[in-house]
Protein backbone atom coordinates (compact mmCIF):
# COMPACT_ATOMS: atom_id res chain seq x y z
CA UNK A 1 15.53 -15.61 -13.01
CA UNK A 2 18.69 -15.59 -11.45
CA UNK A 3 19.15 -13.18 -8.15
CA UNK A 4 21.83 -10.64 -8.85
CA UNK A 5 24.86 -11.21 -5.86
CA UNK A 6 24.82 -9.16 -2.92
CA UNK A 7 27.37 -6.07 -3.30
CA UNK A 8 29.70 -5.55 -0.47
CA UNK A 9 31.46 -2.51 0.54
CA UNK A 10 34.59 -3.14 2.22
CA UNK A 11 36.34 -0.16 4.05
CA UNK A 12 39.88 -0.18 5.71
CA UNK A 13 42.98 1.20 5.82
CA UNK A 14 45.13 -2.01 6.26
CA UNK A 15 45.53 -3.98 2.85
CA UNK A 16 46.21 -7.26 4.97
CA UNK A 17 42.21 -7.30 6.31
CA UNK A 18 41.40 -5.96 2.98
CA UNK A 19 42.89 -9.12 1.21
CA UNK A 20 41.53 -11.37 4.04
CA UNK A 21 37.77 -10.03 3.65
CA UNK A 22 37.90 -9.63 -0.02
CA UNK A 23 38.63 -13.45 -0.54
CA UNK A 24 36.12 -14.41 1.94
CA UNK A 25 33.59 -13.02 0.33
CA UNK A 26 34.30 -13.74 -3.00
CA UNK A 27 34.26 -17.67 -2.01
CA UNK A 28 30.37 -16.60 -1.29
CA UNK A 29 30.34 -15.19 -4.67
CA UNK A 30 28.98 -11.67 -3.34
CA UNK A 31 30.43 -8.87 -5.71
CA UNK A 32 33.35 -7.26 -3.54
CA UNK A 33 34.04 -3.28 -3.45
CA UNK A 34 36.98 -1.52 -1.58
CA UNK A 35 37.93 1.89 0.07
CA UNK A 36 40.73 2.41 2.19
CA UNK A 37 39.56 6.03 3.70
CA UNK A 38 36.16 7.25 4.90
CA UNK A 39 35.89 9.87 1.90
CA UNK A 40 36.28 6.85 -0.52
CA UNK A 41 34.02 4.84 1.25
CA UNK A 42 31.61 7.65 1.04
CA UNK A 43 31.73 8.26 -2.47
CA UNK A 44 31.37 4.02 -2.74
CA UNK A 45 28.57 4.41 -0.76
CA UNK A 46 25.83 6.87 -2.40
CA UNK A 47 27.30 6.00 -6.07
CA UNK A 48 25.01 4.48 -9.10
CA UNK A 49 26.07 1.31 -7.42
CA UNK A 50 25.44 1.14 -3.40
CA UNK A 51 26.49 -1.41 -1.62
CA UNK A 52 23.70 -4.06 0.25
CA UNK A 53 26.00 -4.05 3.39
CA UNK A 54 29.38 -2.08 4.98
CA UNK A 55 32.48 -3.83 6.48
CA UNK A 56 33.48 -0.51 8.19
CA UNK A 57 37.18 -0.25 10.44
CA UNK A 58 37.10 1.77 12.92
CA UNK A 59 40.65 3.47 12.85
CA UNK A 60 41.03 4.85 9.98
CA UNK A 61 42.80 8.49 9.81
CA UNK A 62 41.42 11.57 9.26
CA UNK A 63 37.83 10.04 9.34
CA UNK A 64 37.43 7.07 11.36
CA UNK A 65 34.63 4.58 11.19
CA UNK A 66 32.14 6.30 13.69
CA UNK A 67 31.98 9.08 11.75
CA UNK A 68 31.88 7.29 8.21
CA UNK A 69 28.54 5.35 9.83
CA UNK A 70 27.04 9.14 11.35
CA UNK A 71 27.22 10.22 7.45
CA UNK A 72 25.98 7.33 6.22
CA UNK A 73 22.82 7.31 8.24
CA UNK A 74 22.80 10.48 8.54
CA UNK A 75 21.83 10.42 4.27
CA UNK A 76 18.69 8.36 2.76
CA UNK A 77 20.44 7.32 0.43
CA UNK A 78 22.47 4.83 2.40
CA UNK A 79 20.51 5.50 5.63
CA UNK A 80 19.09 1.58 5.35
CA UNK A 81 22.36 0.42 4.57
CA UNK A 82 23.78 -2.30 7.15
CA UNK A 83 26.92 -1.30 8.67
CA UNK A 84 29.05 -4.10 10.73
CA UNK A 85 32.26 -2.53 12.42
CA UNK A 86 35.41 -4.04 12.31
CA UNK A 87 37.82 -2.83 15.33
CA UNK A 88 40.26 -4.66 17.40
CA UNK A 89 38.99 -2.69 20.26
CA UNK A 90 36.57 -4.19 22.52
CA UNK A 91 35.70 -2.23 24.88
CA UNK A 92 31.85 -2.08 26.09
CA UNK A 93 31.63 2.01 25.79
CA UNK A 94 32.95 1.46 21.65
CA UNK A 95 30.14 -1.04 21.07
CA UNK A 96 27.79 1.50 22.89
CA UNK A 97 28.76 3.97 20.33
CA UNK A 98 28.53 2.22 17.41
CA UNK A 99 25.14 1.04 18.12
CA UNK A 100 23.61 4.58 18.67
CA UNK A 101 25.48 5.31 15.41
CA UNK A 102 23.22 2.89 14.00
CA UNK A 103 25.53 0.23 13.45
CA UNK A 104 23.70 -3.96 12.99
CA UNK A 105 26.94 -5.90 14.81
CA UNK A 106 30.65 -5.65 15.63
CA UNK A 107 33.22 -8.21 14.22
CA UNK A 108 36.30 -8.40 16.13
CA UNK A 109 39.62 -8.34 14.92
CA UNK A 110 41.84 -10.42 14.44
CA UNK A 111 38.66 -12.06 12.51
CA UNK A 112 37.30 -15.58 12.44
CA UNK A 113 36.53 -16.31 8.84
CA UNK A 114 33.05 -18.46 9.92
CA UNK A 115 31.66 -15.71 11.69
CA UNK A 116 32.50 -13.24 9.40
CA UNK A 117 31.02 -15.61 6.63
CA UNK A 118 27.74 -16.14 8.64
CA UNK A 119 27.39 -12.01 10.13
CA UNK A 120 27.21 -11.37 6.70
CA UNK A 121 25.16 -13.40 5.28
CA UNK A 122 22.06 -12.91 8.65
CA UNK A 123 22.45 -9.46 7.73
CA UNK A 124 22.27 -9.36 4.60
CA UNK A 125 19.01 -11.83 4.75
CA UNK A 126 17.84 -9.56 7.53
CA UNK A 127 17.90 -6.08 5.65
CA UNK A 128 16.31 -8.39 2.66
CA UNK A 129 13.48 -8.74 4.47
CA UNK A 130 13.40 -5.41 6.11
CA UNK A 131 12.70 -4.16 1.89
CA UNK A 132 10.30 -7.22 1.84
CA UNK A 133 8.00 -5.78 4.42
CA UNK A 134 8.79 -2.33 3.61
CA UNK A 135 6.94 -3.08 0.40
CA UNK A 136 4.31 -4.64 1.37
CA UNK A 137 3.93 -2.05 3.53
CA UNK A 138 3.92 0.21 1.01
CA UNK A 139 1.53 -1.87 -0.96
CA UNK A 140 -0.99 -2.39 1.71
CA UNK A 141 -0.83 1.55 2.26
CA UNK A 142 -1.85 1.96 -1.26
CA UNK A 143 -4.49 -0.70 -1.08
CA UNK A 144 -6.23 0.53 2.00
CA UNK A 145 -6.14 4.42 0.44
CA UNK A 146 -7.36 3.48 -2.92
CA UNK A 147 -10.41 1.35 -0.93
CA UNK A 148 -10.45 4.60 1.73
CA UNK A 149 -11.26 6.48 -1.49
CA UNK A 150 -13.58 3.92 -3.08
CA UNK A 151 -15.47 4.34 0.02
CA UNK A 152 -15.77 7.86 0.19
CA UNK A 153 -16.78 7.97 -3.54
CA UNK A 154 -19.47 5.55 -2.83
CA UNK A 155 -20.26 7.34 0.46
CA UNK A 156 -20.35 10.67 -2.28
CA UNK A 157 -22.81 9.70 -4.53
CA UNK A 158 -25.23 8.27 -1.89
CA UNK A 159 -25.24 11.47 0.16
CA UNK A 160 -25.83 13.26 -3.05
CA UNK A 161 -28.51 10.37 -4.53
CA UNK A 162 -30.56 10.44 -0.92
CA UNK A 163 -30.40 14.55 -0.82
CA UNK A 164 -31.24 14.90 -4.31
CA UNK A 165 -34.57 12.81 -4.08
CA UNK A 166 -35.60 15.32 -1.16
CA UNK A 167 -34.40 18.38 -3.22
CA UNK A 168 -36.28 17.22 -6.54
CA UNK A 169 -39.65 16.56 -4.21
CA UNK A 170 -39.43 20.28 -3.38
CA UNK A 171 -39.12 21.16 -6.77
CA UNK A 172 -35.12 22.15 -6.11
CA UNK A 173 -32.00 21.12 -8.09
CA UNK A 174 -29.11 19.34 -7.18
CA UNK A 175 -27.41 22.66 -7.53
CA UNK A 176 -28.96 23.65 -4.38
CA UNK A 177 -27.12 20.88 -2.77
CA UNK A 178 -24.09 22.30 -4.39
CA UNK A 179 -24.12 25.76 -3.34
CA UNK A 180 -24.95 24.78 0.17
CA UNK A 181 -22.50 22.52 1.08
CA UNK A 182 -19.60 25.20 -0.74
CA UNK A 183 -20.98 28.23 1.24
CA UNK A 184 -20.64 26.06 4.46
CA UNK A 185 -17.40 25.17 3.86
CA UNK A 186 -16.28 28.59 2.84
CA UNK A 187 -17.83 29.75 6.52
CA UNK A 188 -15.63 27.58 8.57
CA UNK A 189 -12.56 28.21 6.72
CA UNK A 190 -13.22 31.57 7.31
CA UNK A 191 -14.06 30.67 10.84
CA UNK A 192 -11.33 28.36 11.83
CA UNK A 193 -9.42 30.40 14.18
CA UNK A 194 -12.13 32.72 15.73
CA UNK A 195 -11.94 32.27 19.47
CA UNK A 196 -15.92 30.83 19.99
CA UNK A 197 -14.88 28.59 17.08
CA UNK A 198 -11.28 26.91 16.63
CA UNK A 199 -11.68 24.54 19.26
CA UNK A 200 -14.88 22.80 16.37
CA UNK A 201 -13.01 23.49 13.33
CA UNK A 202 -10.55 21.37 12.39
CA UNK A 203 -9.46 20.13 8.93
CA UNK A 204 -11.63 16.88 9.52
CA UNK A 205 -14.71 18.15 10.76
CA UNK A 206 -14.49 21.04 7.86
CA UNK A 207 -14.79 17.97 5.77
CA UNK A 208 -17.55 16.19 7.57
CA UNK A 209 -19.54 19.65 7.04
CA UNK A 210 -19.08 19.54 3.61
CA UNK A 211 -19.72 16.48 3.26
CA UNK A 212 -23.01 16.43 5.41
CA UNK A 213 -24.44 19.66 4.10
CA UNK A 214 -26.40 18.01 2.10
CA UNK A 215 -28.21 15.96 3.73
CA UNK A 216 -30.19 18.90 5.95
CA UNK A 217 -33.65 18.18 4.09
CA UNK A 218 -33.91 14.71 3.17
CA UNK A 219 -36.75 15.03 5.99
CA UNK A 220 -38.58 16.50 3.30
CA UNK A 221 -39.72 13.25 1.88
CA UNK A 222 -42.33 12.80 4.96
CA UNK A 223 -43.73 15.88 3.91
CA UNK A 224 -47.13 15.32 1.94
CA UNK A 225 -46.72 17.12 -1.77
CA UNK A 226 -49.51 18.87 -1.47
CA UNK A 227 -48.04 20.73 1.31
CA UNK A 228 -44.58 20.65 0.26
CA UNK A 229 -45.20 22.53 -3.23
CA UNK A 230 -48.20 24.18 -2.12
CA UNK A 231 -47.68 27.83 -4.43
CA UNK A 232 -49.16 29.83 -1.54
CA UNK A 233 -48.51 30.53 2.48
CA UNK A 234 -49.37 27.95 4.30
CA UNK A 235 -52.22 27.72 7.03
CA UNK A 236 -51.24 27.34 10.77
CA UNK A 237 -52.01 22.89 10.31
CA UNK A 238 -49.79 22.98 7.11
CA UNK A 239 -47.14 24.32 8.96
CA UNK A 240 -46.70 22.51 11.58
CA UNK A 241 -46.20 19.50 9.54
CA UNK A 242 -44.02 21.08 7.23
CA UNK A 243 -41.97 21.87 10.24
CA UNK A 244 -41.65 18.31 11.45
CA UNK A 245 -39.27 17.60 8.26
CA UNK A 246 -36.26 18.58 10.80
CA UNK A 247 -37.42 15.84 13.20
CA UNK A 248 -38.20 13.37 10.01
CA UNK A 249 -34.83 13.42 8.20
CA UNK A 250 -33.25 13.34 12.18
CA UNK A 251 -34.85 9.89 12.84
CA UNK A 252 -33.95 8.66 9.73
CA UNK A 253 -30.09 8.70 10.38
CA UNK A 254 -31.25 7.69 14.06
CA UNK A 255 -32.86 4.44 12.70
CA UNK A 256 -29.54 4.23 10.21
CA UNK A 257 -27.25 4.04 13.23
CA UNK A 258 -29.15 1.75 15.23
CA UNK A 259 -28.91 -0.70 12.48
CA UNK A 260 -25.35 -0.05 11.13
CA UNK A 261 -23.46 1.86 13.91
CA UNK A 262 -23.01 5.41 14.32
CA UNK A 263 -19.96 7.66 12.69
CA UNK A 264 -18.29 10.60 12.94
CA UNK A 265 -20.11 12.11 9.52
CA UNK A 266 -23.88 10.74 10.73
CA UNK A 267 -23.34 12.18 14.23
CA UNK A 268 -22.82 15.82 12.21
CA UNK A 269 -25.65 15.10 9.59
CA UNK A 270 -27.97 14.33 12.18
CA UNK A 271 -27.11 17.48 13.80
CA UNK A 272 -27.29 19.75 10.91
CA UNK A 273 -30.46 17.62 9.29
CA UNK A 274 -32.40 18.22 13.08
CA UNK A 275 -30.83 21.92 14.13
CA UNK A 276 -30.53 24.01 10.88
CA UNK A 277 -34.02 26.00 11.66
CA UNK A 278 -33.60 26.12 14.99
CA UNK A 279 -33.04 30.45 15.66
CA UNK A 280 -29.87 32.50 17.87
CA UNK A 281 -33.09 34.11 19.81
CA UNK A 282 -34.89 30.44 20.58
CA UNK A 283 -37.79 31.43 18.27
CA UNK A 284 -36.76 28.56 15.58
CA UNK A 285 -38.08 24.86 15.17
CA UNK A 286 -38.22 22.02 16.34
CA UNK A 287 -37.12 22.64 19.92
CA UNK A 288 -36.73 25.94 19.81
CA UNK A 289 -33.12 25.53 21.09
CA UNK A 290 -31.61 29.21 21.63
CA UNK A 291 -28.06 30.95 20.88
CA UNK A 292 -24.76 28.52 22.09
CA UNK A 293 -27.59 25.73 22.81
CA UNK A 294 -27.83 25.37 19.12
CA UNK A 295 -24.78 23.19 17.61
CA UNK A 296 -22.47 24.81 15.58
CA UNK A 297 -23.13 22.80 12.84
CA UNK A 298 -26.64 23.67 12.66
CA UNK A 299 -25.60 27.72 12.98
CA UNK A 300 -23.50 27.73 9.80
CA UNK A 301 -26.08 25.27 7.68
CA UNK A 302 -29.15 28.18 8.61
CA UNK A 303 -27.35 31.20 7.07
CA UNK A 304 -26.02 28.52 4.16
CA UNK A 305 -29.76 27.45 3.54
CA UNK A 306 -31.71 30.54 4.19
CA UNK A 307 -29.26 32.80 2.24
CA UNK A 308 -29.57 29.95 -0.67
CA UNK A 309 -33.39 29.98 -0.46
CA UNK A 310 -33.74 34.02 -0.69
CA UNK A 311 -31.34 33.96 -4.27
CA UNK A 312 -33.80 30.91 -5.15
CA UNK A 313 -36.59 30.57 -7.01
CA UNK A 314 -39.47 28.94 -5.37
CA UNK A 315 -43.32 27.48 -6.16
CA UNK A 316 -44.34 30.35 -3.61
CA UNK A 317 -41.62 33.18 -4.18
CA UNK A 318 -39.56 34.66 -6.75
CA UNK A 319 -35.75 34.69 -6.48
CA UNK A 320 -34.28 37.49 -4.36
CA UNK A 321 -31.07 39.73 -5.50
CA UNK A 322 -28.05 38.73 -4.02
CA UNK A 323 -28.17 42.18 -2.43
CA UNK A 324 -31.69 41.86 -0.88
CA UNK A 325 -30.85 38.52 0.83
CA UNK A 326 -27.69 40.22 1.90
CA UNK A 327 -29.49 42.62 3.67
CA UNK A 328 -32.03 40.49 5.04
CA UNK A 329 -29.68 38.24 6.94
CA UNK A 330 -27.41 41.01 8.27
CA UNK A 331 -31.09 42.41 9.90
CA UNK A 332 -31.34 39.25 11.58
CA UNK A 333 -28.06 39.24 13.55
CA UNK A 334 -28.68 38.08 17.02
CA UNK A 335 -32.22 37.02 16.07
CA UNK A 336 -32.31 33.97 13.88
CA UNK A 337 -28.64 34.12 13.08
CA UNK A 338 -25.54 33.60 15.34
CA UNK A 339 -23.95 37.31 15.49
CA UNK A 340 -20.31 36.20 15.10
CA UNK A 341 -21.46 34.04 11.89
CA UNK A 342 -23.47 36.84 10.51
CA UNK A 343 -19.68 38.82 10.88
CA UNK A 344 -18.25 36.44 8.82
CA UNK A 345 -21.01 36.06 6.00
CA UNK A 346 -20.33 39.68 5.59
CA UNK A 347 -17.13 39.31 5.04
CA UNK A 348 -17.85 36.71 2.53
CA UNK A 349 -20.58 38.00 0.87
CA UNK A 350 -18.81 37.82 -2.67
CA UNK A 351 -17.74 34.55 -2.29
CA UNK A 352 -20.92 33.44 -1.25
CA UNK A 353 -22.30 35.47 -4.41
CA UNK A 354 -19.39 34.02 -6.40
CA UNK A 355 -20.57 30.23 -5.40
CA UNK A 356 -23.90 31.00 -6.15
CA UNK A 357 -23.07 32.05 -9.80
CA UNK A 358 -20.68 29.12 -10.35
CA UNK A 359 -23.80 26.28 -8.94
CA UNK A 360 -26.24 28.45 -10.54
CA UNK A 361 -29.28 26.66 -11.70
């Protein structure tokens, strides 16, 4: 396929430089447009047709060449546009000006016609190949987001896959997993600009939250079955075993990033995975870690999880009203809950009821 000729705006007031440029260029066969005043030039400019490069004069009346080039750069749609000045005047402070203008090159006047044969065509070939990278640029932009999300996808359905195989062992749905994740989200949004707070919650770790959530049992699968869905209490051995799950799904991720490298999202879900039953007043498990000692992340998955688990069925309780488990974690402000998240799931108790009905089982 043939390439289309390079356009070429030509703007001055002087029809003898006109006539000069205009037949110069046409012996390169570039198509050839004219203005003899900046409005013209202007109009030239960000018309159906734009020129690929400006031959600007400098004198011109009543809008002169420096301020032809500040409106043309000044507007994205000629903004890329190369402009080369033509001015008899060469002065140092002029060139100065027309650079920060964002002018490519000067051509003096009176004009050699090889130079102004071979300006135009480096330029030209130089702004081609400014678009050439720009687009592959923009290409390998698109590439590396549509792999980003590929990645997170796959990243998706293995958090879900690995928490899911610990939920169905403890007779739980994936809904659990669901409703979890959303009410810890819904926390830190809520959360984001409390003083004790803001400093943690930002966009991205919001998202690593979410997106670790559900990973806070898979220590569950070390937990022998008949302990796990035993239908009655447990005795003092039972549960200290059934305790160890925190420390279980913890060294799993441990043993994951000594073989593949840590991240950003395993540091979290190891947090959350070892932390979420530890307790504000240090009574909780496993290292009975007590009020600001105990990671944020692991203070909003406990009121996510234990709120969850009252509304919830289970092989040794019946499901609690959304009312009762209300009231049961606002009594345990400042004792196994962080006071200032208690605050806020008080707030949010209809969401949390609302996310609850929409992940129902």
């Amino acid at each position: 396929m043939e390439q289309e000729p390079s356009r070429i705006l030509v703007v001055d007031d002087e029809n003898f430089y006109i006539d000069v440029l205009v037949n110069l260029l046409q012996e390169e066969n570039y198509r050839v447009s004219v203005a003899k005043d900046g409005a013209t030039a202007l109009k030239r400019a960000w018309g159906d047709t734009p020129p690929d490069l400006v031959l600007l004069d400098i004198m011109m009346p009543e809008m002169d060449g420096y301020e032809v080039c500040r409106k043309l750069k000044a507007d994205p749609r000629s903004a890329d546009i190369p402009v080369i000045f033509l001015t008899v005047k060469s002065e140092v402070d002029d060139e100065v000006r027309g650079f920060e203008l964002g002018a490519v090159d000067y051509i003096a006047k009176p004009m050699s016609p090889p130079i102004v044969k071979s300006r135009v065509k480096n330029h030209l070939l130089l702004a081609k190949a400014r678009k050439i990278l720009e687009n592959q640029a923009k290409m390998l932009e698109l590439e590396v987001r549509q792999r980003t999300r590929e990645i997170d996808r796959t990243q998706d359905v293995a958090i879900y896959c690995l928490a899911s195989l610990a939920e169905t062992r403890d007779n739980e749905t994936g809904n659990h997993i669901r409703r979890t994740q959303h009410y810890v989200r819904t926390l830190s949004e809520y959360l984001v600009d409390h003083p004790a707070f803001r400093d943690y919650l930002s966009h991205d770790m919001i998202e690593l939250l979410f997106k670790s959530a559900p990973l806070h049992d898979i220590g569950k699968v070390g937990v022998p079955d008949k302990i796990l869905l035993k239908p009655g209490k447990l005795d003092p051995d039972e549960w200290e075993i059934m305790k160890k799950h925190a420390q279980f799904g913890c060294d799993a991720i441990i043993r994951a990033e000594n073989e593949l490298g840590t991240t950003s999202f395993l540091r979290v879900a190891r947090e959350i995975t070892l932390t979420h039953h530890e307790k504000w007043d240090g009574s909780g498990y496993p290292y009975g870690l007590k009020g600001n000692k105990i990671p944020i992340s692991g203070r909003l998955m406990a009121i996510a999880d234990v709120y969850d688990a009252l509304i919830s069925k289970r092989v040794y309780k019946e499901a609690f009203s959304h009312e009762v488990a209300v009231n049961l974690i606002l009594k345990q402000k400042g004792r196994h809950f962080d006071p200032d998240i208690v605050d806020a799931f008080e707030v949010l108790q209809s969401a949390f009821k609302n996310i609850a009905e929409k992940f129902k089982d």
